[in-house]
PDB file of N, CA and C in Angstrom:
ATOM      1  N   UNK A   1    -106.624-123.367   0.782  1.00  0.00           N
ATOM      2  CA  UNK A   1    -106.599-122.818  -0.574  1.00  0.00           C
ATOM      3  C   UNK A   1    -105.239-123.077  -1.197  1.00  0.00           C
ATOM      4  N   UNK A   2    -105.197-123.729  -2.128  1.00  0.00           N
ATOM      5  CA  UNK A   2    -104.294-123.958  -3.279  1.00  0.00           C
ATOM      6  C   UNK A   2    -103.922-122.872  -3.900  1.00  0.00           C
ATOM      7  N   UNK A   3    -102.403-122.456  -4.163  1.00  0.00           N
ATOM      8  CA  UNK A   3    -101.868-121.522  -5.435  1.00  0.00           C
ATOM      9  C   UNK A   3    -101.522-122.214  -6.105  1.00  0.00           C
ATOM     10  N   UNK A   4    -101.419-121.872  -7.705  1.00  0.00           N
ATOM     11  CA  UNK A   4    -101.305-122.579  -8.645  1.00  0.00           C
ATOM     12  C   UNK A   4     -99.595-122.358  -8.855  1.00  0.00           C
ATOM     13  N   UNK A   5     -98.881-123.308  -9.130  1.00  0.00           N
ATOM     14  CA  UNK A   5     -97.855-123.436  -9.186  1.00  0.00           C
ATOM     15  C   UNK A   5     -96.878-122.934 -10.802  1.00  0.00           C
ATOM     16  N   UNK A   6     -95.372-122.862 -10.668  1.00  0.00           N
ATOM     17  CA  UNK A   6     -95.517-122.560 -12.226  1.00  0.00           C
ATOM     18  C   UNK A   6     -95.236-122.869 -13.305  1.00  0.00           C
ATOM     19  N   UNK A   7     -95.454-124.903 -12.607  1.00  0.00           N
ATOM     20  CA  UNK A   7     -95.892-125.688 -14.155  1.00  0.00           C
ATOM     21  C   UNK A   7     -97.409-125.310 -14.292  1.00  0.00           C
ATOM     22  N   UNK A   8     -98.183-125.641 -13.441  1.00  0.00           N
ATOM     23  CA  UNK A   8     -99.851-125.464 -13.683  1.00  0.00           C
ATOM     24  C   UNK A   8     -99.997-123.779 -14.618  1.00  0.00           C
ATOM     25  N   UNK A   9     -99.075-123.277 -14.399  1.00  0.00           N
ATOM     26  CA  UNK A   9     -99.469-121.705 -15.168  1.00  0.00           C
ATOM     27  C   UNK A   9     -98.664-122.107 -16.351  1.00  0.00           C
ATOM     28  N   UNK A  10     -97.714-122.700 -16.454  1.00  0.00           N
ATOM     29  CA  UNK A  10     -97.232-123.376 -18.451  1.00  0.00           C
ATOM     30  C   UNK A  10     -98.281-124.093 -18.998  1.00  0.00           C
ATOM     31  N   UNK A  11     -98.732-124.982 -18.248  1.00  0.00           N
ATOM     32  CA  UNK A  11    -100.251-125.692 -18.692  1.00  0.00           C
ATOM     33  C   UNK A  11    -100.578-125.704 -19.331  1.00  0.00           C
ATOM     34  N   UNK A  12    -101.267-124.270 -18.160  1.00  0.00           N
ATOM     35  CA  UNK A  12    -102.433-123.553 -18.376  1.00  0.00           C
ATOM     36  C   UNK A  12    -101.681-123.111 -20.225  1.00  0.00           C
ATOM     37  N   UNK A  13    -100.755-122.485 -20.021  1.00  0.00           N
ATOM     38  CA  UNK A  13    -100.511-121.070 -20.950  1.00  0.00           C
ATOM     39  C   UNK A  13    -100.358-122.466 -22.263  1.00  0.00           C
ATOM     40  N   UNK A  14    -100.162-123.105 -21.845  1.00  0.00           N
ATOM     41  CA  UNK A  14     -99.668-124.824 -23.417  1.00  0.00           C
ATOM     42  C   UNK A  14    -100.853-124.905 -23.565  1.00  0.00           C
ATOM     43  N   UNK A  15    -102.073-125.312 -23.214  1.00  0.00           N
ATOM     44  CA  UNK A  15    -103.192-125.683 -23.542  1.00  0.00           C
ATOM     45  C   UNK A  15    -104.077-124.534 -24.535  1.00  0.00           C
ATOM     46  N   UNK A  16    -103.963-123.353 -23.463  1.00  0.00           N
ATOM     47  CA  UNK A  16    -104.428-122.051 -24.319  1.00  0.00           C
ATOM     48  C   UNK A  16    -103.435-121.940 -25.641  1.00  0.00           C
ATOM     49  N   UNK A  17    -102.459-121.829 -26.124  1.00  0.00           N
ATOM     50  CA  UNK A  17    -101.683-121.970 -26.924  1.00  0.00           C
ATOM     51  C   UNK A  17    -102.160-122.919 -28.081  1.00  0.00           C
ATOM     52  N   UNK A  18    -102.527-124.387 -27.342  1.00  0.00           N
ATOM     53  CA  UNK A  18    -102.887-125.521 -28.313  1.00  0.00           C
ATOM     54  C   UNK A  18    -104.149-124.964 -28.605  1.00  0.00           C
ATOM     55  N   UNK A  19    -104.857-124.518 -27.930  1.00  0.00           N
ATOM     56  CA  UNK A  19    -106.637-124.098 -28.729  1.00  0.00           C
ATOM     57  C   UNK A  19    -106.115-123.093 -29.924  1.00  0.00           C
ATOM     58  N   UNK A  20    -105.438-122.218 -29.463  1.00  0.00           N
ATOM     59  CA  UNK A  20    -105.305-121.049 -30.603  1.00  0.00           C
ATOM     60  C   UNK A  20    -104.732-122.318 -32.034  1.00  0.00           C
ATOM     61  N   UNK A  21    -103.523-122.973 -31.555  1.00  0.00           N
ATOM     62  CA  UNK A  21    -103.225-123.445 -33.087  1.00  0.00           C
ATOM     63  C   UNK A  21    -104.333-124.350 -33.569  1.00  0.00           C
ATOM     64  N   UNK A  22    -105.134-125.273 -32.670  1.00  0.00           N
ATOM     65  CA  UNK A  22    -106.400-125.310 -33.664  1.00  0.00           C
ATOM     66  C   UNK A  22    -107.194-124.995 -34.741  1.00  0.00           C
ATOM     67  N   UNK A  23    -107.172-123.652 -34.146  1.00  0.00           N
ATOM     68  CA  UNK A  23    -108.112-122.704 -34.706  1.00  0.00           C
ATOM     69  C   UNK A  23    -107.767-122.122 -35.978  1.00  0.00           C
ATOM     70  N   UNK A  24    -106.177-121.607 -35.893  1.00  0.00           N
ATOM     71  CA  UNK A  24    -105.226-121.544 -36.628  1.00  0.00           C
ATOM     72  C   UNK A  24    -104.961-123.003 -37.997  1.00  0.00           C
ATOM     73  N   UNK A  25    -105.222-123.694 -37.527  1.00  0.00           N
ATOM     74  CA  UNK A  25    -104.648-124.863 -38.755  1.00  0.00           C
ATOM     75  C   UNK A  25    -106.323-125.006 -39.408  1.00  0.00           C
ATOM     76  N   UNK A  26    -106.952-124.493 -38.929  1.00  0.00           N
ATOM     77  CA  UNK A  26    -108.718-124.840 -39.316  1.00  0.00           C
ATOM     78  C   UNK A  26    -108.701-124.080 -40.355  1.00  0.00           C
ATOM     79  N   UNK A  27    -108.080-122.705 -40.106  1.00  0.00           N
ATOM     80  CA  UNK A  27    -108.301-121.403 -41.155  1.00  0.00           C
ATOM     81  C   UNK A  27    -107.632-121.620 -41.674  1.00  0.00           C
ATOM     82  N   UNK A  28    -106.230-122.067 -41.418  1.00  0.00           N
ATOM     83  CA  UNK A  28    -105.306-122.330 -42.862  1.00  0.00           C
ATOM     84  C   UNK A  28    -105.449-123.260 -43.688  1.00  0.00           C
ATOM     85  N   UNK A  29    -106.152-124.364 -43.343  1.00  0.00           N
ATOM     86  CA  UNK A  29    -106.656-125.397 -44.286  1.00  0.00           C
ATOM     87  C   UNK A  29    -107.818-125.169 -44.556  1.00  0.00           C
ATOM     88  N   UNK A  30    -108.587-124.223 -44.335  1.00  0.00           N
ATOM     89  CA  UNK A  30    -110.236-123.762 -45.225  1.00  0.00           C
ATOM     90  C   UNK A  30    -109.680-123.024 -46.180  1.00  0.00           C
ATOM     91  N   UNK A  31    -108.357-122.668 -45.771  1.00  0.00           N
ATOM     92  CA  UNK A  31    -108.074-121.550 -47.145  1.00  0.00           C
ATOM     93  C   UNK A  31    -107.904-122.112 -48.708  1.00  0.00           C
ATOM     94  N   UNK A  32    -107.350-123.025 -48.043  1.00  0.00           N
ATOM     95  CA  UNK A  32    -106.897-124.255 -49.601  1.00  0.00           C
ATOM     96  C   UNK A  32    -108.233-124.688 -50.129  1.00  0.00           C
ATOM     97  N   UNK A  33    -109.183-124.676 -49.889  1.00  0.00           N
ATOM     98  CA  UNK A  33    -110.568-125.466 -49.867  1.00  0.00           C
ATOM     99  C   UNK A  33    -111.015-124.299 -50.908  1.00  0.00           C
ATOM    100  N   UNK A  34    -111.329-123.297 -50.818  1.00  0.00           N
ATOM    101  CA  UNK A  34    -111.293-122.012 -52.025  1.00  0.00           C
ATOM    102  C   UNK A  34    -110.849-121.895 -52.943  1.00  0.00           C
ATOM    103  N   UNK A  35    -109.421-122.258 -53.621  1.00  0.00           N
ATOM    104  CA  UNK A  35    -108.488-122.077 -54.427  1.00  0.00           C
ATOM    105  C   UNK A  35    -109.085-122.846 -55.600  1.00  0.00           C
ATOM    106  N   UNK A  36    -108.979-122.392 -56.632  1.00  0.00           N
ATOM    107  CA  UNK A  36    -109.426-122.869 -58.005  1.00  0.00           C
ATOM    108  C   UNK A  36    -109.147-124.614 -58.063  1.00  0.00           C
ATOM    109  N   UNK A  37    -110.515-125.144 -59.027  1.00  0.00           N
ATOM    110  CA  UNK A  37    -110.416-126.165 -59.590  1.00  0.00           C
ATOM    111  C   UNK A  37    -109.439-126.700 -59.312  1.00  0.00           C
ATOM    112  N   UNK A  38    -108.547-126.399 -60.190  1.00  0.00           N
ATOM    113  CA  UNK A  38    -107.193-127.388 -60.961  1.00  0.00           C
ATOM    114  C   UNK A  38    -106.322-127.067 -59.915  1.00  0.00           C
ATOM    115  N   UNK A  39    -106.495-126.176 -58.801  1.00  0.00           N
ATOM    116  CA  UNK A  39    -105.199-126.245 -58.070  1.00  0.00           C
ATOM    117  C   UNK A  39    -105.794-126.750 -56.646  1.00  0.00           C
ATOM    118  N   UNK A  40    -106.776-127.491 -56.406  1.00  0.00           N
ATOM    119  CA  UNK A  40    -107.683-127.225 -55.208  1.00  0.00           C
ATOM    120  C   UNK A  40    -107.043-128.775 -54.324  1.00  0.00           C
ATOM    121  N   UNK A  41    -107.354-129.606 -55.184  1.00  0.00           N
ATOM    122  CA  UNK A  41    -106.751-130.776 -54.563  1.00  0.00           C
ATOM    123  C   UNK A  41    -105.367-130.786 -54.262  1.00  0.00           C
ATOM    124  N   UNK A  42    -104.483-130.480 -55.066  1.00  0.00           N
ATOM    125  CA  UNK A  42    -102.726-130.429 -54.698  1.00  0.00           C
ATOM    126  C   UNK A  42    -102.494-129.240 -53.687  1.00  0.00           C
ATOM    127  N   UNK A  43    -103.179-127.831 -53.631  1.00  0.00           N
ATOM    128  CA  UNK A  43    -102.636-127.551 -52.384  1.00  0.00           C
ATOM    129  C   UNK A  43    -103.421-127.654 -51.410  1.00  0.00           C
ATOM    130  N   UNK A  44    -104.202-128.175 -51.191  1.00  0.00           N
ATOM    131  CA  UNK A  44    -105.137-129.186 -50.007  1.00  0.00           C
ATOM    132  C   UNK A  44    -104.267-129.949 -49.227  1.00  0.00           C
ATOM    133  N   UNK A  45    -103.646-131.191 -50.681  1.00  0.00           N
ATOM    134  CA  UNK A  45    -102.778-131.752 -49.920  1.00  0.00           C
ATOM    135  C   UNK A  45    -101.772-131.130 -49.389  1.00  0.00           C
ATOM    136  N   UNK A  46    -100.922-130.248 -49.987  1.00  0.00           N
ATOM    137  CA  UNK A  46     -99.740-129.957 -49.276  1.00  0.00           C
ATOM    138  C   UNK A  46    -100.400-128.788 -48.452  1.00  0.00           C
ATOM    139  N   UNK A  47    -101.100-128.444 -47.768  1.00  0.00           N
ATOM    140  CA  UNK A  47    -101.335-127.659 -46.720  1.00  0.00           C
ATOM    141  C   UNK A  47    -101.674-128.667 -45.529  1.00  0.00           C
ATOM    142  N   UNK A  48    -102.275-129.722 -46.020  1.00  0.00           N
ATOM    143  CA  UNK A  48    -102.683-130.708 -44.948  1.00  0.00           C
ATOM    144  C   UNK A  48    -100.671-131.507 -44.315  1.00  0.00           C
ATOM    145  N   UNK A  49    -100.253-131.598 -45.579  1.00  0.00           N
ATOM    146  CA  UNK A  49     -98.729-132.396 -45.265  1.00  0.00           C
ATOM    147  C   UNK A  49     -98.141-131.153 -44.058  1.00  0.00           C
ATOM    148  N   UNK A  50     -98.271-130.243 -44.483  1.00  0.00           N
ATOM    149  CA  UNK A  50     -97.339-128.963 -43.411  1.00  0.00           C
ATOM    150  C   UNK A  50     -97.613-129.032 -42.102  1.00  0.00           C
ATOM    151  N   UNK A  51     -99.105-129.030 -42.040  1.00  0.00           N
ATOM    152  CA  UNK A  51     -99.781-129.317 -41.085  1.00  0.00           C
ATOM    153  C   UNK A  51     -99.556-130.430 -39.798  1.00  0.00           C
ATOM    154  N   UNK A  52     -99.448-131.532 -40.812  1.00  0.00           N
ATOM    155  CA  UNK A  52     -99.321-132.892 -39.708  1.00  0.00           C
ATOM    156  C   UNK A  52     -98.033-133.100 -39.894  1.00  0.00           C
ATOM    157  N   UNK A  53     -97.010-132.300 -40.812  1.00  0.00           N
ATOM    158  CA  UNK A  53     -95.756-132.418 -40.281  1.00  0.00           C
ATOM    159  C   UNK A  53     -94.876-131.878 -39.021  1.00  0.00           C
ATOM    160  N   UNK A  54     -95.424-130.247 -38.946  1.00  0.00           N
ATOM    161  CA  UNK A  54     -95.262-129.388 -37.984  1.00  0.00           C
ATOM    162  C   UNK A  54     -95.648-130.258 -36.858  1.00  0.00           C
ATOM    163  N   UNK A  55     -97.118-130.726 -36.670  1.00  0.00           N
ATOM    164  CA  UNK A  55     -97.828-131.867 -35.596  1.00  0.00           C
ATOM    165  C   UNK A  55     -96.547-132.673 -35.239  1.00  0.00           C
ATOM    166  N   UNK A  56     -96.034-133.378 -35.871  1.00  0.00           N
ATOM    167  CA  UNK A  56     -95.121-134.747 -36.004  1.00  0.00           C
ATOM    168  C   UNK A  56     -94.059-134.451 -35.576  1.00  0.00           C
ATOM    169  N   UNK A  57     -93.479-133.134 -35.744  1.00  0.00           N
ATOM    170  CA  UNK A  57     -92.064-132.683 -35.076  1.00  0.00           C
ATOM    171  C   UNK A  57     -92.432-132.526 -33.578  1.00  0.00           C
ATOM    172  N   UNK A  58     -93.299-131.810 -33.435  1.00  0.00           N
ATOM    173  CA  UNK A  58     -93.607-131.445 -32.277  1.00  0.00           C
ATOM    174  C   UNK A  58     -93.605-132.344 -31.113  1.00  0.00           C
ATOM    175  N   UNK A  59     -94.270-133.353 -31.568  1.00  0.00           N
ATOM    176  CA  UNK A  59     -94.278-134.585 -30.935  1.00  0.00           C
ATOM    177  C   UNK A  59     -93.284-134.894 -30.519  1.00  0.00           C
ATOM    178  N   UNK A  60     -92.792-135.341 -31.617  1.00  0.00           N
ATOM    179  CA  UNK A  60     -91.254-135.668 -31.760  1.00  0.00           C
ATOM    180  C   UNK A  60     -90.327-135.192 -30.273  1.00  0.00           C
ATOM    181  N   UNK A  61     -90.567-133.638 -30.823  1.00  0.00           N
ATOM    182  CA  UNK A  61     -89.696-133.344 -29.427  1.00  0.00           C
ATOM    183  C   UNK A  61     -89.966-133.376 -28.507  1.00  0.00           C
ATOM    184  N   UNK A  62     -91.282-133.876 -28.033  1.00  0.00           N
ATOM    185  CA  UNK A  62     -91.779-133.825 -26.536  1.00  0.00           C
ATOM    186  C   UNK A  62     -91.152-134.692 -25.929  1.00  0.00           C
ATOM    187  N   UNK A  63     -90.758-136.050 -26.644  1.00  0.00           N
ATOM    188  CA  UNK A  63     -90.061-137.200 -26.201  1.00  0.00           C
ATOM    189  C   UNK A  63     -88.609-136.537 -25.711  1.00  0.00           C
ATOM    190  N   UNK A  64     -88.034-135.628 -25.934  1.00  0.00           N
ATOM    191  CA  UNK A  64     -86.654-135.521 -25.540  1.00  0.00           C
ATOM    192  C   UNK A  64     -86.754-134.981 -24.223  1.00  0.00           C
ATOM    193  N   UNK A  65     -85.284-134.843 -23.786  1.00  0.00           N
ATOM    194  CA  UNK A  65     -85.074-133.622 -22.124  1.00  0.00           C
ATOM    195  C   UNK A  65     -85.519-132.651 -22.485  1.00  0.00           C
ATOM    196  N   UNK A  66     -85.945-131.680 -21.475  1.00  0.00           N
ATOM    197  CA  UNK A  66     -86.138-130.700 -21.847  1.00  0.00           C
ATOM    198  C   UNK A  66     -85.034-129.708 -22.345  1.00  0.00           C
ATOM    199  N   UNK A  67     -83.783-129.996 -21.957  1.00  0.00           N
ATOM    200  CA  UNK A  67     -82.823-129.478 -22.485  1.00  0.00           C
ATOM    201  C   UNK A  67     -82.763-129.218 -24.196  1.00  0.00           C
ATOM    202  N   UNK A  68     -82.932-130.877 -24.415  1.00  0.00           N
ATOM    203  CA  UNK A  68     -82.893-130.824 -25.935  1.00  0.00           C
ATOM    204  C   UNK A  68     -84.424-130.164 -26.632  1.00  0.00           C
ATOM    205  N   UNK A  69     -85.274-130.160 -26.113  1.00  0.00           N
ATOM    206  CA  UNK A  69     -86.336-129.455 -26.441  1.00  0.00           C
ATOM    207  C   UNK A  69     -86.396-128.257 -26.676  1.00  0.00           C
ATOM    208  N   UNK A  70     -85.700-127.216 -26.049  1.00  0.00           N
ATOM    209  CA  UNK A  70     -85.361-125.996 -25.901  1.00  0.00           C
ATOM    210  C   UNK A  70     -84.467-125.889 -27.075  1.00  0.00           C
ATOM    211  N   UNK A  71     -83.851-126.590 -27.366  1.00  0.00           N
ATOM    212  CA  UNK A  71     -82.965-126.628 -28.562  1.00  0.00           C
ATOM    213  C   UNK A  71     -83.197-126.338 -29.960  1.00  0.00           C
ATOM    214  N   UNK A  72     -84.622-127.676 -30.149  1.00  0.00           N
ATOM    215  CA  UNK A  72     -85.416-128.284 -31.086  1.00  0.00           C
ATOM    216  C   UNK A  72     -86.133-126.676 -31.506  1.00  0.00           C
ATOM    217  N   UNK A  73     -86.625-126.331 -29.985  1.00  0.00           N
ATOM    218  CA  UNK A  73     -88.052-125.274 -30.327  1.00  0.00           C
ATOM    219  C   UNK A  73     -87.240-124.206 -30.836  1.00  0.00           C
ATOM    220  N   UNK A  74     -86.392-123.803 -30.319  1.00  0.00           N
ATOM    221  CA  UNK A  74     -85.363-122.273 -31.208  1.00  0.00           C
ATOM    222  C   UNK A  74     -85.120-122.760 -32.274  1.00  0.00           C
ATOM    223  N   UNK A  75     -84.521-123.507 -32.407  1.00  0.00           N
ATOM    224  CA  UNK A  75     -84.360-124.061 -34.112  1.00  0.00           C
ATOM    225  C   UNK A  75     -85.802-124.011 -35.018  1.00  0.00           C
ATOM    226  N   UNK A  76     -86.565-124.384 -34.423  1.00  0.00           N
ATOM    227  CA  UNK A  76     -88.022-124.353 -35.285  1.00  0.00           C
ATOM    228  C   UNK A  76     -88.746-123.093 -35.123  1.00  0.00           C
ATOM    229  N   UNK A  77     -88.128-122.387 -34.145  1.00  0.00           N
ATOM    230  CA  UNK A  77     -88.683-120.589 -34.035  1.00  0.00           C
ATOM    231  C   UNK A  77     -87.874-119.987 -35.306  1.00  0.00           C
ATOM    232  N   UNK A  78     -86.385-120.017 -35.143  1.00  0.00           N
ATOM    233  CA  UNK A  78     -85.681-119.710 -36.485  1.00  0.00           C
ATOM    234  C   UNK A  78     -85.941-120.206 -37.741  1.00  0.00           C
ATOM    235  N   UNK A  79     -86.270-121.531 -37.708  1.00  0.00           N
ATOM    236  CA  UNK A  79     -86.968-121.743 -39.067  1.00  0.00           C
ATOM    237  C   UNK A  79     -87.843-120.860 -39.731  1.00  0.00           C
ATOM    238  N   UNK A  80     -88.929-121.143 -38.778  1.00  0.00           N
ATOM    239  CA  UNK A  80     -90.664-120.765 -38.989  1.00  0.00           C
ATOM    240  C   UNK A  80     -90.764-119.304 -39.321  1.00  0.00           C
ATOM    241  N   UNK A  81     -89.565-118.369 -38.378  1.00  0.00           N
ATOM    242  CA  UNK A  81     -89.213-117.168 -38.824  1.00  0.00           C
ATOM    243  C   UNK A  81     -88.711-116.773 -40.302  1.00  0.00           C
ATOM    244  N   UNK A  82     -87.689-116.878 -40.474  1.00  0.00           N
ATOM    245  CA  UNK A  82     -87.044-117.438 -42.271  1.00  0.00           C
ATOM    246  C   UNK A  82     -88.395-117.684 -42.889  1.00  0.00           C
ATOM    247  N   UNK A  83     -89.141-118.820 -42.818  1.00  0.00           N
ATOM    248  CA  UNK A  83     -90.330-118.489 -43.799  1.00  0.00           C
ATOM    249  C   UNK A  83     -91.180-117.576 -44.061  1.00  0.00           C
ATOM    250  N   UNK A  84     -91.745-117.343 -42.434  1.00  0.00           N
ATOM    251  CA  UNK A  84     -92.416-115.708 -42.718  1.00  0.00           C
ATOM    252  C   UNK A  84     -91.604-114.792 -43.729  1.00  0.00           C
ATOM    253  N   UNK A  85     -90.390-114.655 -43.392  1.00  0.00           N
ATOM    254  CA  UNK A  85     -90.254-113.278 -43.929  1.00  0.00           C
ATOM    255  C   UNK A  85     -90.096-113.690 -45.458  1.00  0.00           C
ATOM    256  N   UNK A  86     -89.857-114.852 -45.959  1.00  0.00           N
ATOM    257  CA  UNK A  86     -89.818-115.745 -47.446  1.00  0.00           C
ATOM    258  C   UNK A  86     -91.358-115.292 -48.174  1.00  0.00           C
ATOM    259  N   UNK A  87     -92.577-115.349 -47.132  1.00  0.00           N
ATOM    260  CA  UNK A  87     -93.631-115.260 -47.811  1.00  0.00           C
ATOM    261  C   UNK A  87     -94.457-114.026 -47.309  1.00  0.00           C
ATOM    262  N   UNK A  88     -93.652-113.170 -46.333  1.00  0.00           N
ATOM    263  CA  UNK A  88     -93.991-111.721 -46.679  1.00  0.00           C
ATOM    264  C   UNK A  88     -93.173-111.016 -47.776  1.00  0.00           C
ATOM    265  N   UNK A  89     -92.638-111.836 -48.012  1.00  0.00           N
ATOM    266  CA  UNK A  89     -91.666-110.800 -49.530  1.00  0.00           C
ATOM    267  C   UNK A  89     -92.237-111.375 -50.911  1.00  0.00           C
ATOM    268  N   UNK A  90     -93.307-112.444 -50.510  1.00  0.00           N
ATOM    269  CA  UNK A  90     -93.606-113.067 -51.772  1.00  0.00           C
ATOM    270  C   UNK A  90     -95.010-112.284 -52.250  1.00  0.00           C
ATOM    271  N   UNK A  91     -95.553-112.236 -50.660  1.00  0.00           N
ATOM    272  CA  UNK A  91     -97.072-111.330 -50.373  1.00  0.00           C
ATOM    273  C   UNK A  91     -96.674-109.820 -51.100  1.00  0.00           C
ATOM    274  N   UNK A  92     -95.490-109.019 -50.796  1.00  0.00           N
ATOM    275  CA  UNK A  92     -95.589-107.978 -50.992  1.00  0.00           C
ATOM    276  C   UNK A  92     -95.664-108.063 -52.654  1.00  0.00           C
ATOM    277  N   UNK A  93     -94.607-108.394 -53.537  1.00  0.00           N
ATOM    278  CA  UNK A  93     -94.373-108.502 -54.589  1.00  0.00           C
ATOM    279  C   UNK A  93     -95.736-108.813 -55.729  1.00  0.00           C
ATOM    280  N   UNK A  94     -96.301-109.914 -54.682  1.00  0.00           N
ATOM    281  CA  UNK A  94     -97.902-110.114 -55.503  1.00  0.00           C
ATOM    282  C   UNK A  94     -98.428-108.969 -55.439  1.00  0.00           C
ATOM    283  N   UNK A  95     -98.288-108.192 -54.194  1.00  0.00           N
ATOM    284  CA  UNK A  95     -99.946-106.841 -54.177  1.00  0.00           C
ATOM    285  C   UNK A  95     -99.048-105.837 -55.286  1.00  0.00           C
ATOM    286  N   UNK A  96     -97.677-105.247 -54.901  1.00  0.00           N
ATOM    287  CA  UNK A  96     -97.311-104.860 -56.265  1.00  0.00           C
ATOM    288  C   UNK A  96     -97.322-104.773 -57.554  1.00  0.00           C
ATOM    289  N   UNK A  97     -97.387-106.094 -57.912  1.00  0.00           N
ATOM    290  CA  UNK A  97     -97.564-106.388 -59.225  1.00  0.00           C
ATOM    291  C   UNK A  97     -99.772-106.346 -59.467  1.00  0.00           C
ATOM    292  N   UNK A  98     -99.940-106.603 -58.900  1.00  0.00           N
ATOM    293  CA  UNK A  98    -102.067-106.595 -58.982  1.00  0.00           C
ATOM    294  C   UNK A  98    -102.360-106.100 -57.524  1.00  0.00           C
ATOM    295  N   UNK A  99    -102.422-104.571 -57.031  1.00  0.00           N
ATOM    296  CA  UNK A  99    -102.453-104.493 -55.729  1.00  0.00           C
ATOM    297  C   UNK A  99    -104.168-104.985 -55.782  1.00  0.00           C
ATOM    298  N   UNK A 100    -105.301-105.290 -56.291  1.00  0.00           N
ATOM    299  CA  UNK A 100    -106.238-105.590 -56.059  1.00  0.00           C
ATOM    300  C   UNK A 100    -106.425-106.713 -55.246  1.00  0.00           C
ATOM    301  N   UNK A 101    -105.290-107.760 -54.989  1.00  0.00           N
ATOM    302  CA  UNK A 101    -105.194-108.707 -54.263  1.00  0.00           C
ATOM    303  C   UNK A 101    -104.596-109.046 -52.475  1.00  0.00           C
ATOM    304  N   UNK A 102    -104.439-107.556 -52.093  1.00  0.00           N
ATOM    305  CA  UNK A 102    -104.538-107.238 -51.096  1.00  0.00           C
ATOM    306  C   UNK A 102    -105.832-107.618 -50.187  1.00  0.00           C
ATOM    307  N   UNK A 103    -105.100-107.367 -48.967  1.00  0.00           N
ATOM    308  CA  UNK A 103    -106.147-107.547 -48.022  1.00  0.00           C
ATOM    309  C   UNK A 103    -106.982-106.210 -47.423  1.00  0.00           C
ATOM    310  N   UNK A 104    -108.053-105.902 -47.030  1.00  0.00           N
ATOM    311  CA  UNK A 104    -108.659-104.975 -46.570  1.00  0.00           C
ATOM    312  C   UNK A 104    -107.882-104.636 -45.842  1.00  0.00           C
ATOM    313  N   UNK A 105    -107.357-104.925 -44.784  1.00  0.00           N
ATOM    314  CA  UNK A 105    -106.334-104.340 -43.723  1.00  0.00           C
ATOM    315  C   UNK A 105    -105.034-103.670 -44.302  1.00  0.00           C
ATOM    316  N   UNK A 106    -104.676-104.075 -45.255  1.00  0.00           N
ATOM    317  CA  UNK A 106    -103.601-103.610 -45.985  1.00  0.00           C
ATOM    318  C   UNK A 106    -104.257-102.475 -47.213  1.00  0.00           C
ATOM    319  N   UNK A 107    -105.539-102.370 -47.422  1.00  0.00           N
ATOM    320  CA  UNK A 107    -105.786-101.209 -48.167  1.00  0.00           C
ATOM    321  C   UNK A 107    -105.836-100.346 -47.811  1.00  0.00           C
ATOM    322  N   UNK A 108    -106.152-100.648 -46.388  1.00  0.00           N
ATOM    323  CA  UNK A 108    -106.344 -99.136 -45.259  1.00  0.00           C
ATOM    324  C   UNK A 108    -104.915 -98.337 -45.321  1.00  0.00           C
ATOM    325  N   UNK A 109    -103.873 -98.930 -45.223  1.00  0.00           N
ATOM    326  CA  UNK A 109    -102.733 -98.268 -44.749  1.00  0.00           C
ATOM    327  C   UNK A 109    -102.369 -97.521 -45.441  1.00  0.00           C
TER     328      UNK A 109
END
């Protein structure tokens, strides 16, 4: 009997990881697919550009040491962070101004 070692459990945990962002870039690009007429095609595209750019870095860094990878990925954790909180302050300000545009989960509270 084999134990699984603990690259086979990063893998594991990278692969499960890659299904979730799947799933994740599916819903964020159906979202653009909704959005009015006149705005439907331009943020299509730029949801699709974010998309296969994020893809493209990623890549990107797989090619390096892992040293420098570790580098790359905190830098792009700090990024990716900075935006959240850019477009939870943008989210809040919208439900403020028309709270009807909230989310059910956020009406509850």
């Amino acid at each position: 009997m084999s134990y699984p070692t603990q690259e086979d459990e990063l893998r594991a945990k990278e692969a499960q990881a890659e299904g979730i962002k799947q799933a994740e870039e599916t819903k964020f690009l159906s979202t653009f697919q909704t959005t009015p007429a006149r705005n439907a095609g331009r943020l299509s595209d730029l949801a699709n550009a974010i998309v296969s750019n994020f893809n493209r870095i990623m890549e990107e860094a797989r090619q390096d040491p892992y040293q420098r990878q570790e580098d790359i990925m905190a830098g792009m954790k700090k990024l990716l962070q900075e935006q959240i909180n850019v477009i939870e302050a943008r989210r809040a300000y919208t439900i403020k101004i028309n709270p009807s545009t909230a989310l059910k989960e956020e009406k509850k509270a």
